[in-house]
Protein backbone atom coordinates (compact mmCIF):
# COMPACT_ATOMS: atom_id res chain seq x y z
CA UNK A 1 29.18 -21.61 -11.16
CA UNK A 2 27.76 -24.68 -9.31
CA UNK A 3 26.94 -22.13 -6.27
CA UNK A 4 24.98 -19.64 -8.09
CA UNK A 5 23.15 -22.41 -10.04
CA UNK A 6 21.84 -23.94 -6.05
CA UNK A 7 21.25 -20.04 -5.28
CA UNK A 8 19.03 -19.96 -8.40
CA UNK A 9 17.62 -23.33 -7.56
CA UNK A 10 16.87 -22.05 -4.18
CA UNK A 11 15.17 -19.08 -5.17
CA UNK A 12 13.16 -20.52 -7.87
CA UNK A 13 12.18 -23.25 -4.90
CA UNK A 14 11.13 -20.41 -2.68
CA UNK A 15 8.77 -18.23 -5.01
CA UNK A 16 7.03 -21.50 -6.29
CA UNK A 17 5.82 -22.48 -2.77
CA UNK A 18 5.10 -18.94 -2.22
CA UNK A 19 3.00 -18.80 -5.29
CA UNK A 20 1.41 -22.07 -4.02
CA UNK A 21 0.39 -21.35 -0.51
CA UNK A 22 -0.81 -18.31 -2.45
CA UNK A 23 -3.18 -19.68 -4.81
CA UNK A 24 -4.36 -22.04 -1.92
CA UNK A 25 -5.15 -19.69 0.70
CA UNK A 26 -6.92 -18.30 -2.22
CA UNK A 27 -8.67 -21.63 -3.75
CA UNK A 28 -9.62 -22.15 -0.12
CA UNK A 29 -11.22 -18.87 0.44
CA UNK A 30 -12.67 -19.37 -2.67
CA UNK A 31 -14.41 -22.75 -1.72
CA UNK A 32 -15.44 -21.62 1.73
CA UNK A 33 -17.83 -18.66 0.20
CA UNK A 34 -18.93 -21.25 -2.93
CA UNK A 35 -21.36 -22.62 -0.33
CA UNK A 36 -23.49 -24.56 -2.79
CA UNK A 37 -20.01 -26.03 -4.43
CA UNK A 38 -21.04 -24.65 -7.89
CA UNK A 39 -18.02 -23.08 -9.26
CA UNK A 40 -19.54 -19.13 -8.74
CA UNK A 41 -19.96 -17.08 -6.53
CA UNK A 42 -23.41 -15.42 -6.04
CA UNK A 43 -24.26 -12.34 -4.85
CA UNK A 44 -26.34 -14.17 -1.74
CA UNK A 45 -23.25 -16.39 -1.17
CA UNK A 46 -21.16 -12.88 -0.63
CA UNK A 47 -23.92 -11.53 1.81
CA UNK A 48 -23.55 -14.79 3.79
CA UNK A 49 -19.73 -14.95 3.89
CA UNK A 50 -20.05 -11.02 5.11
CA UNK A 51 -22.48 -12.00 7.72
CA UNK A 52 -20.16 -14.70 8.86
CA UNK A 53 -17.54 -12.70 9.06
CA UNK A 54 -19.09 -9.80 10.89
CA UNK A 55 -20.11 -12.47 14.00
CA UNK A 56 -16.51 -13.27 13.53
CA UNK A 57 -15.42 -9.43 14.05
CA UNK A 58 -18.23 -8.86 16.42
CA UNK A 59 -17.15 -10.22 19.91
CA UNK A 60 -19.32 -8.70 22.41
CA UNK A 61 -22.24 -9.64 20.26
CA UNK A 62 -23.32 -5.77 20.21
CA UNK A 63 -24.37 -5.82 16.56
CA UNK A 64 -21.59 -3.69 15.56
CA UNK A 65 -18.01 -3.70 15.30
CA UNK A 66 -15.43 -1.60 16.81
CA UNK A 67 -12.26 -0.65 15.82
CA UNK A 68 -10.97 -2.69 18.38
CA UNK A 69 -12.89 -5.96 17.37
CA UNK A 70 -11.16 -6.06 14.57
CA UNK A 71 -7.88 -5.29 15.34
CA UNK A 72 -8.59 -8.62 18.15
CA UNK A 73 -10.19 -10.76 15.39
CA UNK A 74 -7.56 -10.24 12.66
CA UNK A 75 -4.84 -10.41 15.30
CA UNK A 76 -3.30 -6.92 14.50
CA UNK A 77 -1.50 -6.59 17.58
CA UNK A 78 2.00 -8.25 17.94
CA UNK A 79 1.33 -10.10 21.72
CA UNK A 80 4.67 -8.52 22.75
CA UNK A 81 3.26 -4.96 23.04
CA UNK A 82 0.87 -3.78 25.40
CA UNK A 83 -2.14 -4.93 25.27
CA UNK A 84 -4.24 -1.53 24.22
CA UNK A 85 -1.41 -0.20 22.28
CA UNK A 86 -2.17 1.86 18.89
CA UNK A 87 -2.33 -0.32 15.36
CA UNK A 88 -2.68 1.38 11.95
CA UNK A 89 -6.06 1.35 10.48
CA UNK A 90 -6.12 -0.97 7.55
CA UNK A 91 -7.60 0.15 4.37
CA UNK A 92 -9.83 -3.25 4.51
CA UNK A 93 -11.59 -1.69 7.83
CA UNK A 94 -11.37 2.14 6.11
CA UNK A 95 -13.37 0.62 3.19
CA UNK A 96 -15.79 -1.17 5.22
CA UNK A 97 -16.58 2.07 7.36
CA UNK A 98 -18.40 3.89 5.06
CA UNK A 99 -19.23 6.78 7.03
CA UNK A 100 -15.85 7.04 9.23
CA UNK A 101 -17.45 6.48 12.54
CA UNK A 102 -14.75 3.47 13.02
CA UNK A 103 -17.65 1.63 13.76
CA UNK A 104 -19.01 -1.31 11.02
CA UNK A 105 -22.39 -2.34 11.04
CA UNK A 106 -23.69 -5.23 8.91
CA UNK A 107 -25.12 -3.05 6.59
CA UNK A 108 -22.01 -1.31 5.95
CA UNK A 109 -19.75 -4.86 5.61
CA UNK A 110 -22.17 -6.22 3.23
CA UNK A 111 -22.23 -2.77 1.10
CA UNK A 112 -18.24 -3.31 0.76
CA UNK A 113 -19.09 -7.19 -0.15
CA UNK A 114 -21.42 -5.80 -2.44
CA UNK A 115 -19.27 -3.12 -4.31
CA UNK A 116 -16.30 -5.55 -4.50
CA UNK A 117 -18.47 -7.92 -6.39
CA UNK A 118 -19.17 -5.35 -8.75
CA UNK A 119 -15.87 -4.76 -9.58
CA UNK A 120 -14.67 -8.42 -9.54
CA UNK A 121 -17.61 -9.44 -12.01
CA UNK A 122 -16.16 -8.60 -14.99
CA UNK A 123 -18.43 -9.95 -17.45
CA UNK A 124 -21.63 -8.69 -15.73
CA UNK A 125 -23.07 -12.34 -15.41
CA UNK A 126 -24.32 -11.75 -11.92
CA UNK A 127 -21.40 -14.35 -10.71
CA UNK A 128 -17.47 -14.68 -9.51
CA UNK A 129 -15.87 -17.55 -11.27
CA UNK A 130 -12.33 -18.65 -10.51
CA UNK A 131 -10.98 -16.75 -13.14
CA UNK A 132 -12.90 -13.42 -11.86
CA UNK A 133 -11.66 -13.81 -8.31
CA UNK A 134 -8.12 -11.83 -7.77
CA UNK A 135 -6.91 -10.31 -4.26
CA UNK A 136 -8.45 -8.25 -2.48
CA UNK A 137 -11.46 -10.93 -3.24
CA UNK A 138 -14.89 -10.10 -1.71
């Protein structure tokens, strides 16, 4: 009895700090696009978080990204294979290439920002509150 009480201990242990490091990966991605530190998320903040993430994803400075950008930037490749070895397209980088070049211009990152918005603004109000912003976020 006493062992499957610690088991059930345990477990409960483990899915609360998963649930934390959760909700603050997400309170922090939150805050970092909440530029202005209002509590919402605006429709300009979202263009600015996607053009800071698409000089993140854009490493040869080119003004587009590649395929293999992003699989560098988001560290898709396990460093124990070789180094130009295949990796699964992600539906993130599918939804951001809008016309299936597997190339993503600025345009086209901000268009996903954009249409994620939409569908993460719930009430219409023109802004993402705490409560509006769930995974996959913007």
């Amino acid at each position: 009895m006493n062992r499957l009480l610690s088991i059930g201990t345990l477990t409960g242990i483990i899915t609360f700090t998963f649930m934390a490091t959760s909700f603050a990966w997400e309170e922090s991605r939150f805050l970092g696009m909440d530029r202005n530190a209002d509590g919402v998320i605006t429709m300009d903040e979202v263009d600015a978080y996607r053009e800071r993430l698409f000089k993140e994803y854009d490493l040869n400075g080119d003004g587009k990204v590649e395929y293999e950008e992003y699989v560098q930037a988001e560290h898709l490749r396990s460093a124990v294979v070789p180094a130009n070895s295949a990796v699964a397209v992600p539906d993130e980088y599918r939804e951001m290439d809008n016309d299936g070049d597997t190339i993503v211009t600025l345009e086209e990152i901000k268009a996903t920002g954009s249409a994620r918005f939409k569908t993460l603004d719930k009430n219409g109000d023109g802004k993402i509150s705490k409560d509006e912003f769930v995974i996959p976020g913007l």
